[in-house]
N, C-alpha and C. Protein backbone atom coordinates (compact mmCIF):
# COMPACT_ATOMS: atom_id res chain seq x y z
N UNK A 1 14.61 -20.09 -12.85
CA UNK A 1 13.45 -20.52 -12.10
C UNK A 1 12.22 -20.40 -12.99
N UNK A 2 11.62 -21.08 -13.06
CA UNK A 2 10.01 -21.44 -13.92
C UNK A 2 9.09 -20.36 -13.06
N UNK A 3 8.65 -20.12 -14.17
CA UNK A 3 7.32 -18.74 -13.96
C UNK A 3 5.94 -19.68 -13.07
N UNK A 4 5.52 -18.94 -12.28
CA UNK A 4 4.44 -19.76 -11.16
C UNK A 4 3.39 -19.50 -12.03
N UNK A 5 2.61 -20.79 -12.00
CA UNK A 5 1.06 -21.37 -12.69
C UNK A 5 0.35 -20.79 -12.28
N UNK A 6 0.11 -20.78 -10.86
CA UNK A 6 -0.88 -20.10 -10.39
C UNK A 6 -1.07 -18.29 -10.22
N UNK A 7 -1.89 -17.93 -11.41
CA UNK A 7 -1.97 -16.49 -11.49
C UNK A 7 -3.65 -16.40 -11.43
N UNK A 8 -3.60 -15.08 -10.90
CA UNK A 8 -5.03 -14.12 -11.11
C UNK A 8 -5.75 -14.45 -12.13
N UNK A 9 -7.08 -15.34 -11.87
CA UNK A 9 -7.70 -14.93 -13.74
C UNK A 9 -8.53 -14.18 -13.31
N UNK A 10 -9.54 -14.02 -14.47
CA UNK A 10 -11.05 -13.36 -14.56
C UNK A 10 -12.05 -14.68 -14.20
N UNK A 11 -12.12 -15.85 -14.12
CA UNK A 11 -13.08 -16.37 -13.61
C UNK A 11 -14.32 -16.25 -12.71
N UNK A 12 -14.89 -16.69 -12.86
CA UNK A 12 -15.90 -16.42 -11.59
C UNK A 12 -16.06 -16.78 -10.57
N UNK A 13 -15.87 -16.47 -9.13
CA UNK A 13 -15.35 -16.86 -7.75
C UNK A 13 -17.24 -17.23 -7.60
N UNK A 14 -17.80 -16.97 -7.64
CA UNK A 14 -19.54 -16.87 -7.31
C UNK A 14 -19.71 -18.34 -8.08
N UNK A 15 -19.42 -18.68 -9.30
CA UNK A 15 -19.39 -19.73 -10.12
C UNK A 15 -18.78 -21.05 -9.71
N UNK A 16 -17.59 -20.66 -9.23
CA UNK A 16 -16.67 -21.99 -8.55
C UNK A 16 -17.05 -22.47 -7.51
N UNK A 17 -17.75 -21.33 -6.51
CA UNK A 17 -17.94 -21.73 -5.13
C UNK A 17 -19.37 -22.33 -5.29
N UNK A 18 -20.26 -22.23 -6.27
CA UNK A 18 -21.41 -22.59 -6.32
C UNK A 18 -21.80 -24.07 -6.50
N UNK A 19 -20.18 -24.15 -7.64
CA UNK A 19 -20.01 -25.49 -8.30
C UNK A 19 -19.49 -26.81 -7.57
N UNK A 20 -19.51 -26.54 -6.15
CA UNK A 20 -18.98 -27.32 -5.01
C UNK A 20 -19.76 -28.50 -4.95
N UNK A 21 -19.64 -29.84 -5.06
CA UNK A 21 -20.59 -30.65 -5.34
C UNK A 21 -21.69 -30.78 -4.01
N UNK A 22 -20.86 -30.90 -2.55
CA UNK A 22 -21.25 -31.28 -1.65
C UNK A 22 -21.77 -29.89 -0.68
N UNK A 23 -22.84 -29.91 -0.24
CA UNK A 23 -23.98 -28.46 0.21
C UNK A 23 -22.99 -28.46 1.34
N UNK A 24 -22.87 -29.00 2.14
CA UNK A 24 -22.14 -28.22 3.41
C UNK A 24 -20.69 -28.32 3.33
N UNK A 25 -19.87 -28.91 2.30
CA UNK A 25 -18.82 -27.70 2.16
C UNK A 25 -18.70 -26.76 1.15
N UNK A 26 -19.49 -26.52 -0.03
CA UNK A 26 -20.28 -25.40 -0.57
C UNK A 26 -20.35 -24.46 0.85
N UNK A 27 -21.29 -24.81 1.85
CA UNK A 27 -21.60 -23.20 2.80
C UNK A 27 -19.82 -23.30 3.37
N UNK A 28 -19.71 -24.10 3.99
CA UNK A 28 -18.01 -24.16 4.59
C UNK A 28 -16.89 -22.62 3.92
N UNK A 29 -17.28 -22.89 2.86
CA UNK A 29 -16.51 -22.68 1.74
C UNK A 29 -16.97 -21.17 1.79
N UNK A 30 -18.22 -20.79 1.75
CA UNK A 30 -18.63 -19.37 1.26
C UNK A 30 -18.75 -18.36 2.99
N UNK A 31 -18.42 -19.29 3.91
CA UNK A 31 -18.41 -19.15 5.24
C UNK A 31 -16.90 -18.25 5.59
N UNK A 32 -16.24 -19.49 4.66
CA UNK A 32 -14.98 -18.75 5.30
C UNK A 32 -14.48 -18.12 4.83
N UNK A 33 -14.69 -17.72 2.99
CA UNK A 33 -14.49 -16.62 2.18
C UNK A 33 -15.21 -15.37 2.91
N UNK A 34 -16.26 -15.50 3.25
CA UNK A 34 -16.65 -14.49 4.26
C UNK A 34 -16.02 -13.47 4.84
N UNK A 35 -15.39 -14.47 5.82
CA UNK A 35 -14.40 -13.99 6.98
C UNK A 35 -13.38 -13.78 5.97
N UNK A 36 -13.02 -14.07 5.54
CA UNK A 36 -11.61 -13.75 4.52
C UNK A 36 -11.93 -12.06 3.89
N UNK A 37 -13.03 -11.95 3.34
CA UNK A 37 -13.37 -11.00 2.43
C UNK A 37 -13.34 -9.79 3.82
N UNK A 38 -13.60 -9.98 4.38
CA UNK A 38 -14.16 -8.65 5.84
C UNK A 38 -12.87 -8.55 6.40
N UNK A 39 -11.93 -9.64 6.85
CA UNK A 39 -10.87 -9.18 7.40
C UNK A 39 -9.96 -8.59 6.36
N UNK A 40 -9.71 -8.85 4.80
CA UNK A 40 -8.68 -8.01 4.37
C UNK A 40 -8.96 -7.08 3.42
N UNK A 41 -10.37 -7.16 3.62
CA UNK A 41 -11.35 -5.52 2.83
C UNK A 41 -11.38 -5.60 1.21
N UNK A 42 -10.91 -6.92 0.85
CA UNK A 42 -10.80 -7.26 -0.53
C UNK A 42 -11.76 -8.27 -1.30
N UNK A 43 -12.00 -7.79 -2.58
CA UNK A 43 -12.54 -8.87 -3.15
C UNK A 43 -12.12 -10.21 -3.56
N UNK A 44 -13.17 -11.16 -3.50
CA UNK A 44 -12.38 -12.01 -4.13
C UNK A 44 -11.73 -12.65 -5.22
N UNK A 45 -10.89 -12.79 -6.04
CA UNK A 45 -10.34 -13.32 -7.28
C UNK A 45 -10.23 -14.46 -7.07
N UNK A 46 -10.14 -15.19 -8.56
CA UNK A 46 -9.79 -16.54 -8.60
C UNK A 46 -8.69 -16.83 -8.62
N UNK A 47 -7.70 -17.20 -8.19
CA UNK A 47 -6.15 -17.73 -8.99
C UNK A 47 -5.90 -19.32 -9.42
N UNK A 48 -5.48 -19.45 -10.54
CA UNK A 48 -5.92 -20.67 -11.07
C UNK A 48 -6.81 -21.42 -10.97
N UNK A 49 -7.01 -22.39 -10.98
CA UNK A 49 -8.56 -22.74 -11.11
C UNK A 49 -8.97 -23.54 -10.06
N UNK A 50 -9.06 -23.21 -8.86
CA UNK A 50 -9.22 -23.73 -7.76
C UNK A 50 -9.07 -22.77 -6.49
N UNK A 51 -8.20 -21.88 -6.62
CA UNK A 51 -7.90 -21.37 -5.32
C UNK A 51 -8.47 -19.80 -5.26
N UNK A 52 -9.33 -19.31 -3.98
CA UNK A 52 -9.96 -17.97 -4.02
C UNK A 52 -9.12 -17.18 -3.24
N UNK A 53 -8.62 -15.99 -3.69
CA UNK A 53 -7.08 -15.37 -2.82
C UNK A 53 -7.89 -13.66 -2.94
N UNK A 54 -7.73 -13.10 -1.60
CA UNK A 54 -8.20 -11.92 -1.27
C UNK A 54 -6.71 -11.11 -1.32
N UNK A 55 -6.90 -10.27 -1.70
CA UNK A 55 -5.44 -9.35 -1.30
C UNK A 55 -4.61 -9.61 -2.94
N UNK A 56 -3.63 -8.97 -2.89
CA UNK A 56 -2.49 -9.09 -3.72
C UNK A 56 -1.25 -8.48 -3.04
N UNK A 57 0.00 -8.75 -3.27
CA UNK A 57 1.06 -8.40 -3.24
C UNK A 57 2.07 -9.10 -3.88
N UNK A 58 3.08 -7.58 -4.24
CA UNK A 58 3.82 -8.50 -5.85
C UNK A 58 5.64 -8.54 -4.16
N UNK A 59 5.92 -9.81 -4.82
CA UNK A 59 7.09 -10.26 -3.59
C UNK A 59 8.68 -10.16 -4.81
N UNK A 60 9.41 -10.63 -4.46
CA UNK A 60 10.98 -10.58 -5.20
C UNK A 60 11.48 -11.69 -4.08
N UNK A 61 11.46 -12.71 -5.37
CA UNK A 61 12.16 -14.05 -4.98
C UNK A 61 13.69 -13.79 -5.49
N UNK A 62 14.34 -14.74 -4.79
CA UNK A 62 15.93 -14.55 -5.19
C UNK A 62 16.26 -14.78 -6.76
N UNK A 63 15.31 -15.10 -7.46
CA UNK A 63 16.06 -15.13 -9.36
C UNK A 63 14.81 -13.94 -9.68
N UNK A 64 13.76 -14.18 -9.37
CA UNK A 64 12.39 -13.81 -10.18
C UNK A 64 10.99 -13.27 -9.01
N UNK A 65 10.89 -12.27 -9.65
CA UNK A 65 9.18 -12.02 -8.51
C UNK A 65 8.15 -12.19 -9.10
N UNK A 66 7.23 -11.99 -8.23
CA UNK A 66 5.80 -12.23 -8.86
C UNK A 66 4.42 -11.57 -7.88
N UNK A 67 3.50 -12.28 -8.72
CA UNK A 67 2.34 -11.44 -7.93
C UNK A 67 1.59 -12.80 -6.72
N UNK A 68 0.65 -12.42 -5.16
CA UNK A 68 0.34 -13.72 -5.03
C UNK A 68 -0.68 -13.12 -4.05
N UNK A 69 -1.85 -14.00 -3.68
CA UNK A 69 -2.82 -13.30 -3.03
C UNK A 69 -2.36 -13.07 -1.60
N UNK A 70 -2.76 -12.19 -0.84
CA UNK A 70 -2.79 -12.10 0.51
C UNK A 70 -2.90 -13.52 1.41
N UNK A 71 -3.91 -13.72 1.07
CA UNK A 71 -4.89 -15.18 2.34
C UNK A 71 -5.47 -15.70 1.07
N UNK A 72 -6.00 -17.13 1.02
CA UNK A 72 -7.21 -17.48 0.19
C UNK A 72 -7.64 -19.14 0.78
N UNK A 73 -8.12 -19.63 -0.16
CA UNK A 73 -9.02 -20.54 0.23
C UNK A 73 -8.72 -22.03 -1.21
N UNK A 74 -9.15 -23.12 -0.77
CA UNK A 74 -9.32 -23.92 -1.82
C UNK A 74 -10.23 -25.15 -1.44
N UNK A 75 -10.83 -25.81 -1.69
CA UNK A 75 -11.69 -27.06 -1.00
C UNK A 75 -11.05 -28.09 -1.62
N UNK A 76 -9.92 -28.52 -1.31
CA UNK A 76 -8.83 -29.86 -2.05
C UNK A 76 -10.29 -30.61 -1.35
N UNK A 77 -9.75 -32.08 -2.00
CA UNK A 77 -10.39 -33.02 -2.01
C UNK A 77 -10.35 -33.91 -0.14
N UNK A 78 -8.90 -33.47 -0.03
CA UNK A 78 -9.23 -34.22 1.60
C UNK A 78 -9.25 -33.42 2.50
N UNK A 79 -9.10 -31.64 2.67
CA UNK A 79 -9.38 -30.67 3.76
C UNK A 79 -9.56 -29.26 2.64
N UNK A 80 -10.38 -28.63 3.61
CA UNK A 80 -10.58 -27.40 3.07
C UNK A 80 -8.80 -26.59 3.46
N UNK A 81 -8.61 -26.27 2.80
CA UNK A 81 -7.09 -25.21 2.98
C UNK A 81 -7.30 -24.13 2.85
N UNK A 82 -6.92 -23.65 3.78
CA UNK A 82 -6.56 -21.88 3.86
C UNK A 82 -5.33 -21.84 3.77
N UNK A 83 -5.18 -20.62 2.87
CA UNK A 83 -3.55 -20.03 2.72
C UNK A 83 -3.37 -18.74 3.96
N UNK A 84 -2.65 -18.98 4.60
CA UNK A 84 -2.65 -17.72 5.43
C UNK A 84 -1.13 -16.99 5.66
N UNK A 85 -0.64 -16.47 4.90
CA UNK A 85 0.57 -16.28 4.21
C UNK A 85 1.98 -15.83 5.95
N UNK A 86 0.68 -15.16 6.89
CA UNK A 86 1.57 -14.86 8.17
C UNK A 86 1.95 -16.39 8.58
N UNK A 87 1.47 -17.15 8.26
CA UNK A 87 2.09 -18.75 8.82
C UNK A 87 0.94 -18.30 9.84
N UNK A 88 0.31 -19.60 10.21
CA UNK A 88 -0.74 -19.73 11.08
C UNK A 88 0.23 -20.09 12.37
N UNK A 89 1.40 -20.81 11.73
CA UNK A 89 1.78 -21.55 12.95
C UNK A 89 2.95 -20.50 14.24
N UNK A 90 2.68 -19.37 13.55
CA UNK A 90 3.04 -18.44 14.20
C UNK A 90 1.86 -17.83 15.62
N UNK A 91 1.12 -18.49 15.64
CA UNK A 91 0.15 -18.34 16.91
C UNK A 91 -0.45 -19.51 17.02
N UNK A 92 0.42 -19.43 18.47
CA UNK A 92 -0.25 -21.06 18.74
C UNK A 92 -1.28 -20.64 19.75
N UNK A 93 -1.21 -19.51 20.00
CA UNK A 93 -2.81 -19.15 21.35
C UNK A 93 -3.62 -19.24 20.41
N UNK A 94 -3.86 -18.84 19.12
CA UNK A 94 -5.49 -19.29 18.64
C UNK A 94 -5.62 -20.87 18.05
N UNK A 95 -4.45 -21.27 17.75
CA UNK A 95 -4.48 -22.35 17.20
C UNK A 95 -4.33 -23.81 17.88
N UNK A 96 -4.37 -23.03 19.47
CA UNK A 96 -4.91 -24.29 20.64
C UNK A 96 -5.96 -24.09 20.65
N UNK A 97 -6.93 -23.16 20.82
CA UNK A 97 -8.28 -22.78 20.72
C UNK A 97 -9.05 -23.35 19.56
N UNK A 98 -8.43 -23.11 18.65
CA UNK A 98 -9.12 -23.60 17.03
C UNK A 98 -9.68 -24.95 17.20
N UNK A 99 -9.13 -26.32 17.50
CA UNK A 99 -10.00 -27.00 17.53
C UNK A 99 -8.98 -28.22 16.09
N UNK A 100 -9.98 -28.79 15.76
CA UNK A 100 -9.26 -30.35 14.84
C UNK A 100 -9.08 -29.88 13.67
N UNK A 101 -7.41 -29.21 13.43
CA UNK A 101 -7.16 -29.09 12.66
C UNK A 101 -5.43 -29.24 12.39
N UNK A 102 -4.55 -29.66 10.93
CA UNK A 102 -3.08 -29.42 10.87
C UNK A 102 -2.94 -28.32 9.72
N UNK A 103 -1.56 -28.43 9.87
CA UNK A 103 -0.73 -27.39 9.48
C UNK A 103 0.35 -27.75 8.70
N UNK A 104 0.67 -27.36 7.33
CA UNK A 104 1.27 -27.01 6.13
C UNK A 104 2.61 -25.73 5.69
N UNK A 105 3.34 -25.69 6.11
CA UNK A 105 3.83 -24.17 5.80
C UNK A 105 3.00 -23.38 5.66
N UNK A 106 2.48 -22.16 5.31
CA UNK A 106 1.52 -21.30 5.17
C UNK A 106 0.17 -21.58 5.55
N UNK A 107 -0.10 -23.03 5.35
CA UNK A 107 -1.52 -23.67 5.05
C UNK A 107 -1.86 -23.81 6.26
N UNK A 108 -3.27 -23.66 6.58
CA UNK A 108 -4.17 -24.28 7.26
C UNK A 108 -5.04 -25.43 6.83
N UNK A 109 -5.05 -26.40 7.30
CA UNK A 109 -6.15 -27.64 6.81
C UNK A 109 -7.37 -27.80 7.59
N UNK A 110 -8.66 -27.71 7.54
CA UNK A 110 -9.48 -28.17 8.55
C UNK A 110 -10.49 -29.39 7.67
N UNK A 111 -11.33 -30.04 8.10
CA UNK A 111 -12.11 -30.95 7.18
C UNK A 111 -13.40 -30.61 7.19
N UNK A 112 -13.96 -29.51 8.16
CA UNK A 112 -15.03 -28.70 7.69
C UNK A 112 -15.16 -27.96 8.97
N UNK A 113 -16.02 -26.63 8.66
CA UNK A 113 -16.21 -25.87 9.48
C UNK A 113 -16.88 -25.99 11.04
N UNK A 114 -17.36 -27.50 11.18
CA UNK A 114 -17.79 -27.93 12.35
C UNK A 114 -16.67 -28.32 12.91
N UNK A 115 -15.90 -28.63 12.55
CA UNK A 115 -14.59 -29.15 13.34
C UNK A 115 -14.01 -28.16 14.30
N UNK A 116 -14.04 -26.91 13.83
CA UNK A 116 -13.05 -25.33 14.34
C UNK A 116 -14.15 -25.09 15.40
N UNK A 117 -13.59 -23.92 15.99
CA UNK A 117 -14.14 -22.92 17.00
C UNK A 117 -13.91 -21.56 16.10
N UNK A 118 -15.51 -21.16 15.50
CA UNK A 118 -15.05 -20.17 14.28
C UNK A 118 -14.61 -18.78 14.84
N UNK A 119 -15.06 -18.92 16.26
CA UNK A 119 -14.65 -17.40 16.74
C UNK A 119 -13.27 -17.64 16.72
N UNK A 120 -12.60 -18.60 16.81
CA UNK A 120 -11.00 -18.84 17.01
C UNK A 120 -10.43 -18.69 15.56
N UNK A 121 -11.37 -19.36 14.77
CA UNK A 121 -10.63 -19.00 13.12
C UNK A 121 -11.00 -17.55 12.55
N UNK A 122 -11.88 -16.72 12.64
CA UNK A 122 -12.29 -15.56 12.69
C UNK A 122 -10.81 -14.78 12.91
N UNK A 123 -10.52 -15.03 14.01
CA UNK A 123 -9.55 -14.38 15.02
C UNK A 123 -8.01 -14.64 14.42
N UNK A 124 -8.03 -15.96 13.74
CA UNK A 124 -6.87 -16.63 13.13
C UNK A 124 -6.63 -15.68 11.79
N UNK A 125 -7.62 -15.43 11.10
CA UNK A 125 -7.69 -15.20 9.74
C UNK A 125 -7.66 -13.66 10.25
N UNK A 126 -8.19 -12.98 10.78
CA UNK A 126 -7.99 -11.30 11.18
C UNK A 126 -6.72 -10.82 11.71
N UNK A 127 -6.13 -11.73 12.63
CA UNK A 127 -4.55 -11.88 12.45
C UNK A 127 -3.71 -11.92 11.46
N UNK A 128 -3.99 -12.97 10.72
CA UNK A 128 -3.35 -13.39 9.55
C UNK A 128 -3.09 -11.78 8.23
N UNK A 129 -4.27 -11.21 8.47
CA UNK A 129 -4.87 -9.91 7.34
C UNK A 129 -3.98 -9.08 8.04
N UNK A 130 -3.79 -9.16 8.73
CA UNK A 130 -2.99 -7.69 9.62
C UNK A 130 -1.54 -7.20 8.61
N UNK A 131 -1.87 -6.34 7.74
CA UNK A 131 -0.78 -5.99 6.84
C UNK A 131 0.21 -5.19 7.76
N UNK A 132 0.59 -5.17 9.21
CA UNK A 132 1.39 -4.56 9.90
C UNK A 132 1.85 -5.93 10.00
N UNK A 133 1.43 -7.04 9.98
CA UNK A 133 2.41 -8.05 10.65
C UNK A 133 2.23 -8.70 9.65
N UNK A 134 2.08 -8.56 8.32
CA UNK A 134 2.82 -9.07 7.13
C UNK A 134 4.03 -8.36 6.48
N UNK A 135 3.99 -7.24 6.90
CA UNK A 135 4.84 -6.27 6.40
C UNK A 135 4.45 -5.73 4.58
N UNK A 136 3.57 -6.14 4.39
CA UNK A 136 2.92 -6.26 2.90
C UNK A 136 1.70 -5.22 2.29
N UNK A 137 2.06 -4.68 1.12
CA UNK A 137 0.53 -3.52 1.29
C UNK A 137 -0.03 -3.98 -0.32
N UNK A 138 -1.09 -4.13 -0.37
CA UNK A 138 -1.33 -4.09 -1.77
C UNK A 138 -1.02 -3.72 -3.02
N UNK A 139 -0.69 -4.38 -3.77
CA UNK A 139 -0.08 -3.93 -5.08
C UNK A 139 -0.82 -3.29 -5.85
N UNK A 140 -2.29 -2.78 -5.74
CA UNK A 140 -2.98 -2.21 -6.59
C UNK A 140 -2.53 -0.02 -6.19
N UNK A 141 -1.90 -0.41 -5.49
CA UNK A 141 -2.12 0.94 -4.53
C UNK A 141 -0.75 1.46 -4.15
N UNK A 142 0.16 0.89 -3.93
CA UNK A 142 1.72 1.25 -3.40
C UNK A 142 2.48 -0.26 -3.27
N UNK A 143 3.94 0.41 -4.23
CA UNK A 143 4.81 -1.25 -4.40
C UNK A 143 4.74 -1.38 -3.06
N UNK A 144 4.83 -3.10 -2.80
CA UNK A 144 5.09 -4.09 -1.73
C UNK A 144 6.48 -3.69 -1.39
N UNK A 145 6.51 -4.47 -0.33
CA UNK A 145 7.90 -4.63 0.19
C UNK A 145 8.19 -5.86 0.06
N UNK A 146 9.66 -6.58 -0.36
CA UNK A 146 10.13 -7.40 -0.52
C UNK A 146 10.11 -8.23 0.62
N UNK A 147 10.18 -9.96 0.47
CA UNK A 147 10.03 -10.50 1.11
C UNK A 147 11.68 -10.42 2.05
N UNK A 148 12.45 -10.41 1.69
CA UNK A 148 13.52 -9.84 2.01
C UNK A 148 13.75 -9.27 3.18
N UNK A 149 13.11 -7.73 2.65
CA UNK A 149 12.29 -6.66 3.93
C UNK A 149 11.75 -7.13 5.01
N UNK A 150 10.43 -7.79 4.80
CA UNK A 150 10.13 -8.21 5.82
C UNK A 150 10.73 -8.76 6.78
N UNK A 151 11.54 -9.33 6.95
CA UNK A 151 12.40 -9.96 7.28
C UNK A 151 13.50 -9.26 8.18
N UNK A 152 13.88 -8.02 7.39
CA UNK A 152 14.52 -6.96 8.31
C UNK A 152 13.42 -6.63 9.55
């Protein structure tokens, strides 16, 4: 299995998000890193050159493991994406509430923050952080548990 591209750099998360061409998904963007940053008490890193990922945890895939953020963020070109690693689509009570948005395996898509009900994505993403219902603890601090595990 091929080693995953997307790793942790040193970049500048303050720099990327600044560099957003368009002002209101620039704020979109630093809105919902926000909420990202408060619900999983982490800073933010860059991972590859596009995507802002709060958290870490190192997982064990069936050939090879690796490291990967908790939750994060990216402003693709046709929806803002959230990674929300509990599967969003594992609650559908906030995600009838949420408002005009689809769904990706892990991903959340919305096309900007006027679209949502943010107390509903607030609520989505503070769920999502809940390292009791990821089964996952930070890798800076005590090994993870395998994705495996979780699972048990």
């Amino acid at each position: 299995m091929a080693e995953l591209k997307t790793k942790e750099t040193t970049a500048s998360v303050a720099e990327f998000l600044n560099a957003i061409p368009d002002e209101q998904r620039r704020k979109d963007c630093k809105a919902i890193a926000g909420l990202m940053r408060k619900a999983t008490g982490k800073s933010p890193k860059m991972w590859g050159t596009s995507i802002v990922g709060f958290g870490k945890y190192r997982y064990q895939g069936r050939s090879q493991g690796g490291e990967w953020f908790v939750m994060g963020l990216s402003p693709r070109s046709a929806n803002l994406t959230l990674y929300l690693l509990a599967g969003p689509k594992n609650n559908a009570a906030l995600l009838k509430k949420l408002g005009k948005h689809s769904l990706g395996g892990s991903c959340l898509y919305i096309k900007r923050l006027a679209d949502v009900d943010t107390k509903a994505l607030q609520q989505l993403i503070e769920w999502a952080a809940d390292a009791r219902l990821l089964g996952m603890v930070d890798t800076a601090t005590t090994p993870a548990k395998t994705r495996s595990a979780r699972r048990a």
